[in-house]
Protein backbone atom coordinates (compact mmCIF):
# COMPACT_ATOMS: atom_id res chain seq x y z
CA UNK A 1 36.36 146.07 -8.17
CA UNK A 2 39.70 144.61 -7.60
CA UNK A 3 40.13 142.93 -4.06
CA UNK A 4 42.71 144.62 -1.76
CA UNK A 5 43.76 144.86 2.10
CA UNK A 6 42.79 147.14 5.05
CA UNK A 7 44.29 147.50 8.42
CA UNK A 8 42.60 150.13 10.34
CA UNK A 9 41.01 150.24 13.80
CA UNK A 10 37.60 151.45 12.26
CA UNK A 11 33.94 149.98 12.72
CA UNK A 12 31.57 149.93 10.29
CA UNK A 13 27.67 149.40 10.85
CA UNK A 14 24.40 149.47 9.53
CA UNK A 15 21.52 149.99 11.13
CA UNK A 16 17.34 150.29 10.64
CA UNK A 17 16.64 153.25 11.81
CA UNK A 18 13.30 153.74 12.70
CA UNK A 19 10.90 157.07 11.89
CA UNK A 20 10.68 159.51 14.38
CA UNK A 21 14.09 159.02 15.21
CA UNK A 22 16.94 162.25 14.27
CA UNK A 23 20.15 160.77 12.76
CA UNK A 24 22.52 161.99 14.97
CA UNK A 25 23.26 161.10 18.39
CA UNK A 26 23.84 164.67 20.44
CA UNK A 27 22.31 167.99 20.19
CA UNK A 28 18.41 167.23 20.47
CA UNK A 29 15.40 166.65 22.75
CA UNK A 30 14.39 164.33 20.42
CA UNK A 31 14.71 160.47 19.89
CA UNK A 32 17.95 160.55 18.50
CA UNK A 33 20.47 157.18 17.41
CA UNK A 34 21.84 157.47 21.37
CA UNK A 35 18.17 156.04 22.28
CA UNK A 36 19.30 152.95 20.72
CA UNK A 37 20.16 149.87 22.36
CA UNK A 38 23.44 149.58 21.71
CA UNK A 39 27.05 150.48 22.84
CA UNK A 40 28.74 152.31 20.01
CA UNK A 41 32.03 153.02 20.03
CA UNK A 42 33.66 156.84 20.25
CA UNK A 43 33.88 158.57 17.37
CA UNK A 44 30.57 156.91 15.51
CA UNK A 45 28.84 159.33 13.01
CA UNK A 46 25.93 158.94 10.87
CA UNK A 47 26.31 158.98 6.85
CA UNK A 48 24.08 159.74 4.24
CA UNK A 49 21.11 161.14 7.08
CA UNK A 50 17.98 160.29 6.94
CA UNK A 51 15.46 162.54 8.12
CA UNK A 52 13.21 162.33 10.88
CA UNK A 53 10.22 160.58 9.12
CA UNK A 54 11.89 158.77 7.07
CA UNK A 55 13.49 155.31 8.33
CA UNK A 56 15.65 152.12 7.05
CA UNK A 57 18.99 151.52 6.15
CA UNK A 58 21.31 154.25 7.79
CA UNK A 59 25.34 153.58 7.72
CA UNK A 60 27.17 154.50 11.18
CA UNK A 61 30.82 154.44 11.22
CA UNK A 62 34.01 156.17 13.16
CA UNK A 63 35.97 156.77 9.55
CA UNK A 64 35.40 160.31 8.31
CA UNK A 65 36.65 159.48 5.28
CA UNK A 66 33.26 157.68 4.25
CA UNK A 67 30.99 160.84 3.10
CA UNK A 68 33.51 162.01 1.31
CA UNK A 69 34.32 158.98 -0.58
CA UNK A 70 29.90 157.84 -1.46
CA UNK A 71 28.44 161.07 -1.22
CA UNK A 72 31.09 163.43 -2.29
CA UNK A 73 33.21 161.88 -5.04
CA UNK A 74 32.80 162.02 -9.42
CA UNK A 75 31.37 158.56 -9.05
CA UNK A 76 27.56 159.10 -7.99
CA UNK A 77 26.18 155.67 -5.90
CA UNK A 78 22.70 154.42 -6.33
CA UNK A 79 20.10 154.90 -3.41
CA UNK A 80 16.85 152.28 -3.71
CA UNK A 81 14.07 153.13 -1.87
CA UNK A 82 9.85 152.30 -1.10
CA UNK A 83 7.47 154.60 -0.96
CA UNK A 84 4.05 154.51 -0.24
CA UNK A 85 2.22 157.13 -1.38
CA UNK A 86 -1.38 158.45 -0.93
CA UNK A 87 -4.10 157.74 -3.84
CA UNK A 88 -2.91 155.46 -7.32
CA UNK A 89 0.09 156.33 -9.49
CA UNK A 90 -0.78 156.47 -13.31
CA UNK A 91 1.38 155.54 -16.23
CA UNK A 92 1.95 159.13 -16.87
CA UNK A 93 2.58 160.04 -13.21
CA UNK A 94 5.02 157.47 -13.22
CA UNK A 95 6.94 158.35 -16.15
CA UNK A 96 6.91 161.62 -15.15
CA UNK A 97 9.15 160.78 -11.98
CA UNK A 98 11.59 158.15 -14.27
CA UNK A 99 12.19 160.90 -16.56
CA UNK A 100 12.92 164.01 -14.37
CA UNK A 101 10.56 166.20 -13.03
CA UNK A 102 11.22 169.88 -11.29
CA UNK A 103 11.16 170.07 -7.71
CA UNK A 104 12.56 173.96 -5.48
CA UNK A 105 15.44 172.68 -3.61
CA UNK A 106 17.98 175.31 -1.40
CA UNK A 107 17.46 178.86 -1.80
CA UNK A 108 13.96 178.95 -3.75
CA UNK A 109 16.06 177.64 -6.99
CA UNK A 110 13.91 175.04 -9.34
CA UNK A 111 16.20 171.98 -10.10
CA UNK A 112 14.99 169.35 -12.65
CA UNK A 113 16.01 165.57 -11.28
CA UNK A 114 17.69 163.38 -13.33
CA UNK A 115 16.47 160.22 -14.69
CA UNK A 116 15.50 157.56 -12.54
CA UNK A 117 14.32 153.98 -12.16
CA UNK A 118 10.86 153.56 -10.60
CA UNK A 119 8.43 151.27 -10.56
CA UNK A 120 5.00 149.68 -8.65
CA UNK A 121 5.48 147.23 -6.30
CA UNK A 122 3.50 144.90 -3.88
CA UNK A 123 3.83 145.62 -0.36
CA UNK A 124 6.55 143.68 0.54
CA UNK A 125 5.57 140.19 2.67
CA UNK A 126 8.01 140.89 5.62
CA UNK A 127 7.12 144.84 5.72
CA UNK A 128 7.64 145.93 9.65
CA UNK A 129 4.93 148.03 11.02
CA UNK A 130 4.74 151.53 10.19
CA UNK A 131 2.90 154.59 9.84
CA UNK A 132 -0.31 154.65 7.92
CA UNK A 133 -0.77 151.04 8.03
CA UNK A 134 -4.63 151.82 9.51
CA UNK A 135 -5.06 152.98 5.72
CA UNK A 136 -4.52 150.31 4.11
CA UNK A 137 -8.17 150.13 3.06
CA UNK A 138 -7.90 153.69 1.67
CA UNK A 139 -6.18 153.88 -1.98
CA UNK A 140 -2.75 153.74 -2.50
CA UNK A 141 0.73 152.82 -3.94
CA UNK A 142 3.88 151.28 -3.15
CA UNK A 143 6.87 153.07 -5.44
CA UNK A 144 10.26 151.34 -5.64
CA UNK A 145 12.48 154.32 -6.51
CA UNK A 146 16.39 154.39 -7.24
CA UNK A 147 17.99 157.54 -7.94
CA UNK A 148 21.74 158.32 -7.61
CA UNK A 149 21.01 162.06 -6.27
CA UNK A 150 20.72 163.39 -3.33
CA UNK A 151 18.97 166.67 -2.69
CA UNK A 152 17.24 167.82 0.14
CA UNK A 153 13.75 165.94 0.57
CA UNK A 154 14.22 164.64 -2.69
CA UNK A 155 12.46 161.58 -3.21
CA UNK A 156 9.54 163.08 -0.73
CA UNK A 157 9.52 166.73 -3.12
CA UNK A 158 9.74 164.47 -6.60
CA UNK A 159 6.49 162.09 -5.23
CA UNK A 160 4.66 165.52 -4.33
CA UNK A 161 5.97 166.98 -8.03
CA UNK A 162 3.37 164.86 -9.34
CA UNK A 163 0.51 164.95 -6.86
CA UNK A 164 0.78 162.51 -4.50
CA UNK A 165 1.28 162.40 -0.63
CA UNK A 166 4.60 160.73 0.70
CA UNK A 167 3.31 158.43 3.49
CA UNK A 168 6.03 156.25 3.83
CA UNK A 169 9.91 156.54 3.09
CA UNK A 170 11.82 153.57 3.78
CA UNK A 171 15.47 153.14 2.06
CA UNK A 172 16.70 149.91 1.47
CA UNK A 173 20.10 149.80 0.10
CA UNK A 174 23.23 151.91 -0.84
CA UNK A 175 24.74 150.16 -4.14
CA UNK A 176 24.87 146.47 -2.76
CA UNK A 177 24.91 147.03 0.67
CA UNK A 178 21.13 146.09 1.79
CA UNK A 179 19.14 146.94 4.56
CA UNK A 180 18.34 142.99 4.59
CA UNK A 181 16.41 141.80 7.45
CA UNK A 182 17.54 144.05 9.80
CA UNK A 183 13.95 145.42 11.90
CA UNK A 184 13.34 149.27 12.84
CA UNK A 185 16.62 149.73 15.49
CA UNK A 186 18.41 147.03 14.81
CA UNK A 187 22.15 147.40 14.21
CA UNK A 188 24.72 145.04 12.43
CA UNK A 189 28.39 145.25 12.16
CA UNK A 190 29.83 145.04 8.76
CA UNK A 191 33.23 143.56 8.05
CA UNK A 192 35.53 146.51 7.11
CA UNK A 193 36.21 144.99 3.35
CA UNK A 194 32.68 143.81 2.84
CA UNK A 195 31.51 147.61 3.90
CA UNK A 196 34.32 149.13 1.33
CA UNK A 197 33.39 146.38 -1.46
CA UNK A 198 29.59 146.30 -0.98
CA UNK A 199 29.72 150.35 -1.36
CA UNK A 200 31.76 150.01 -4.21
CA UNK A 201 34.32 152.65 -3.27
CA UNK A 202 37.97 152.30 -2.26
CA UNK A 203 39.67 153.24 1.21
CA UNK A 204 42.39 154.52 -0.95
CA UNK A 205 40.81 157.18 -2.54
């Protein structure tokens, strides 16, 4: 991607957001991102939502133009995540979820998902603590998935597709921006070019 300048007075963050947490900050009882530690400035909105199980890398910015321009555009991005999931994934299983598999999304309507890369992983060394970790004795499997769509529930309705519970949904990185180190409500501020670059999309769209 060719380098180029941006002026603007925008912020640009990521954050971990935990599970049980909404990804919005008004309109809820719930924990929501205004429970977190940290003084955002007006105007910040949540892209790409998570939902409220589900937890990692979440981007939080005041430009509107964002969704639009990774979600929205001809270009589809890639979306890496880990799973755990209840019981052991076979070989079939498995190749069942890289080469499509039919999941209901909106409205009742079957939708078969497009090829994608997964693959079994270890449980990663630096893991933080999460749900279902007093089952770790109990068989399992850790999934790392990458997928460029986007529907509702998808990765959690593709796992169940092919019998297996969803236990644990954690996304780790948008193209090359990376949930990193970053532990469960932790925020960082990215650089407005590195955000643009790392994202592989262009302000000038």
């Amino acid at each position: 991607m060719p380098s180029f300048a941006i002026m603007s007075d925008h912020r640009y963050y990521i954050i971990y957001k935990p599970c049980n947490m909404l990804s919005q900050f008004i309109g809820t009882e719930s924990t929501s991102l205004a429970d977190l530690d940290f003084d955002f400035p007006e105007g910040i909105h949540a892209i790409g939502r998570l939902d409220e199980l589900s937890e990692g890398l979440l981007i939080l910015t005041t430009n509107k133009k964002v969704t639009r321009l990774l979600f929205q555009g001809p270009v589809p991005h890639r979306r890496t995540y880990l799973v755990r999931v209840k019981n052991k994934v076979s070989p079939e299983r498995l190749e069942k979820l890289r080469s499509g598999i039919p999941i209901i999304i909106k409205d009742g309507v079957e939708y078969t998902t497009g090829a994608c890369d997964v693959h079994i992983v270890e449980k990663p060394q630096n893991l933080a603590p999460g749900r279902y970790d007093d089952l770790d004795h109990l068989p399992h499997t850790w999934l790392q998935l990458s997928l460029t769509e986007g529907k509702y529930h998808q990765v959690r309705k593709m796992v169940a597709a092919v019998h297996h519970k969803c236990q644990r949904l954690i996304r780790t990185s948008i193209e090359d921006l990376e949930l990193g180190d970053l532990k469960p409500g932790e925020v960082k501020e990215i650089e407005e070019e590195a955000f643009f670059s790392l994202l592989k999309i262009s302000p000038e769209q």
